[in-house]
Protein backbone atom coordinates (compact mmCIF):
# COMPACT_ATOMS: atom_id res chain seq x y z
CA UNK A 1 0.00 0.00 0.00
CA UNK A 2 3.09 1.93 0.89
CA UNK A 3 4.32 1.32 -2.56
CA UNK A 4 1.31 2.50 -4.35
CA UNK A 5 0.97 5.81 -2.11
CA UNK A 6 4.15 6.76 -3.34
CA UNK A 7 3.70 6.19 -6.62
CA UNK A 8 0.77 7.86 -6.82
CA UNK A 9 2.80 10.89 -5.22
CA UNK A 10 5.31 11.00 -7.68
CA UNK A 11 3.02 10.80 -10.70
CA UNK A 12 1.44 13.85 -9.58
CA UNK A 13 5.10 15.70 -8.63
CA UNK A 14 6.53 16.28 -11.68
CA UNK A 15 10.08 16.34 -11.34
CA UNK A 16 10.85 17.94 -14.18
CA UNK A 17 7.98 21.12 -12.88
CA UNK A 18 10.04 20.86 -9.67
CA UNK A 19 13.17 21.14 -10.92
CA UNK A 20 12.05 23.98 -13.11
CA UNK A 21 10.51 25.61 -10.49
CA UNK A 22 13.18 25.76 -8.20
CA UNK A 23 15.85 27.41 -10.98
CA UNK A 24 13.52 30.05 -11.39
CA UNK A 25 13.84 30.71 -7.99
CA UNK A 26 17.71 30.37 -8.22
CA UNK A 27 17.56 33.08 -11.26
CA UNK A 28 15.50 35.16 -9.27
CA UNK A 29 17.49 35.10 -6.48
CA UNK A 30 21.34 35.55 -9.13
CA UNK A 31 19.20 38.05 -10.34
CA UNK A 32 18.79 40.07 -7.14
CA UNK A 33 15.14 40.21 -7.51
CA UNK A 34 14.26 39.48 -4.11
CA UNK A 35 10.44 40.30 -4.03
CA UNK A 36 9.63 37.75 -7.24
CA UNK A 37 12.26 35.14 -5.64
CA UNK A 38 10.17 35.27 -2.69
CA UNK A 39 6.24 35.71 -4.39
CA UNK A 40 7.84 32.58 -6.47
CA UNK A 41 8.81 30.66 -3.51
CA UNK A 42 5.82 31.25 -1.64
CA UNK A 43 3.14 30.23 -4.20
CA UNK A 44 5.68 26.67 -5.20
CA UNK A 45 5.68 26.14 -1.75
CA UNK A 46 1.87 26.60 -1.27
CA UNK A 47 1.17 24.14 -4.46
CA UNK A 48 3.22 21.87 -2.78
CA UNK A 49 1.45 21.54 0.13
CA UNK A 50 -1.71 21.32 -1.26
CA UNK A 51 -0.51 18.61 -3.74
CA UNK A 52 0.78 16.31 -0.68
CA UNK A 53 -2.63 17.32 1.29
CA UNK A 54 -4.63 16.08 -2.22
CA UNK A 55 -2.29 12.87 -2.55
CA UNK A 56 -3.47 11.49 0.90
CA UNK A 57 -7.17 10.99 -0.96
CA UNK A 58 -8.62 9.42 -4.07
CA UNK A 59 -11.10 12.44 -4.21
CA UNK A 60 -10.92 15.69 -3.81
CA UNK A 61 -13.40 18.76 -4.12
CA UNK A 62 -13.09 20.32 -7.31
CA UNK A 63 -12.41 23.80 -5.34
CA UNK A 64 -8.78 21.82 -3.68
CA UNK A 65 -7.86 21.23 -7.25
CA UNK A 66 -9.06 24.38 -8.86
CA UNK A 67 -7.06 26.56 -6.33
CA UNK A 68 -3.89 23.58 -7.04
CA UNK A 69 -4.28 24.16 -10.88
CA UNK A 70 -4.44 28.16 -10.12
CA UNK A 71 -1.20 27.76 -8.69
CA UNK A 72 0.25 25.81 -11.02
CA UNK A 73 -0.51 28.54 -14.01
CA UNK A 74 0.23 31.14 -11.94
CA UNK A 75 3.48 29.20 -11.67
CA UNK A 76 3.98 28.49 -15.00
CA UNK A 77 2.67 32.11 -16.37
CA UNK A 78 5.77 33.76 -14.53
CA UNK A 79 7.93 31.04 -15.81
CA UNK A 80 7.00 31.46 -19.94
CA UNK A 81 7.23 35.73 -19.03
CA UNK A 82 4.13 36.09 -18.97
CA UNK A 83 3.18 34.88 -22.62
CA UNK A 84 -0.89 33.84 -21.36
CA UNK A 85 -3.46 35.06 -19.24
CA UNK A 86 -6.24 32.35 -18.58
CA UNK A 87 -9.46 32.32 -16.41
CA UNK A 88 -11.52 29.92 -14.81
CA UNK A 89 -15.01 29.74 -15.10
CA UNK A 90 -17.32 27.30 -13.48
CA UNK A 91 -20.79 26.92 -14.54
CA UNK A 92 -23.05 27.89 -11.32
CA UNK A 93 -24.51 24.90 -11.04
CA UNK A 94 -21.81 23.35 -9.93
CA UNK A 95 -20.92 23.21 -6.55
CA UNK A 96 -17.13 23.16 -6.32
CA UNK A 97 -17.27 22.49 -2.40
CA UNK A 98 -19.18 19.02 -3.17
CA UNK A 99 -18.03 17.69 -6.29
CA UNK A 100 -14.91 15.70 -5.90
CA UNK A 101 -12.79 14.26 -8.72
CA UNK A 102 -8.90 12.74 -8.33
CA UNK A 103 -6.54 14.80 -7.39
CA UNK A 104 -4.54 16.16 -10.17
CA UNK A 105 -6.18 15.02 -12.90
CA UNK A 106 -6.50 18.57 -14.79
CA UNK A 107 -2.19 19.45 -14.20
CA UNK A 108 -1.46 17.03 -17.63
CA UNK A 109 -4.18 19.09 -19.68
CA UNK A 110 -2.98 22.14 -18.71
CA UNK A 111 1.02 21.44 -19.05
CA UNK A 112 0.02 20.40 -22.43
CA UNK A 113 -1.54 23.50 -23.59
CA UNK A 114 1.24 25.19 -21.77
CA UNK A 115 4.14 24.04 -23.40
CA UNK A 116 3.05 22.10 -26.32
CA UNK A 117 0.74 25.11 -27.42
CA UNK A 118 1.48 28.76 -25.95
CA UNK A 119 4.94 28.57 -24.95
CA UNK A 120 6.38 27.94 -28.42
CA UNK A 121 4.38 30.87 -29.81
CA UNK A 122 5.87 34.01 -30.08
């Protein structure tokens, strides 16, 4: 069961979004731009936690991952410079505090159309 848990885990930690993440930070910090170094840190640190928190469940509420996948681009926005703006809209029937779905199960989508459609665009 161990085994599986920590599988799971590291399917939904990216290494390669970690290690990405955390030499942004290192440029920010070579770069002497203390305030995004630490706005950076802060919001990796945040998705982080909610990630492990998410892992521990098969479900979660669709508002956990929402505000994960909001990190994430917010992330990944200040990584490409800025090259997107998105928004999230929710149809109001839906009730994001009951709904649950697995945890992480929107990140693949979205680093698709990240890097596989906006970041190679000028």
């Amino acid at each position: 069961m161990n085994k599986m848990e920590m599988q799971a885990l590291r399917s939904q930690m990216n290494p390669h979004f970690i290690f990405n993440s955390l030499n942004s930070i290192q440029r920010y910090i070579i770069k002497n731009e203390k305030m995004l170094a630490s706005d950076y840190l802060e919001r990796f640190a945040r998705l982080m936690r909610l990630i492990l928190q998410n892992s521990r469940s098969a479900l979660v509420p669709l508002q956990n991952e929402l505000e994960a996948m909001k990190l994430y681009m917010d992330l990944e926005k200040l990584r490409v410079n800025e090259k997107f703006d998105y928004s999230i809209q929710i149809d109001p029937s839906v009730n994001v505090h009951n709904l649950e779905i697995p945890p992480m199960i929107l990140q693949p989508f979205i680093e698709n159309a990240i890097w596989h459609g906006i970041q190679p665009k000028d």
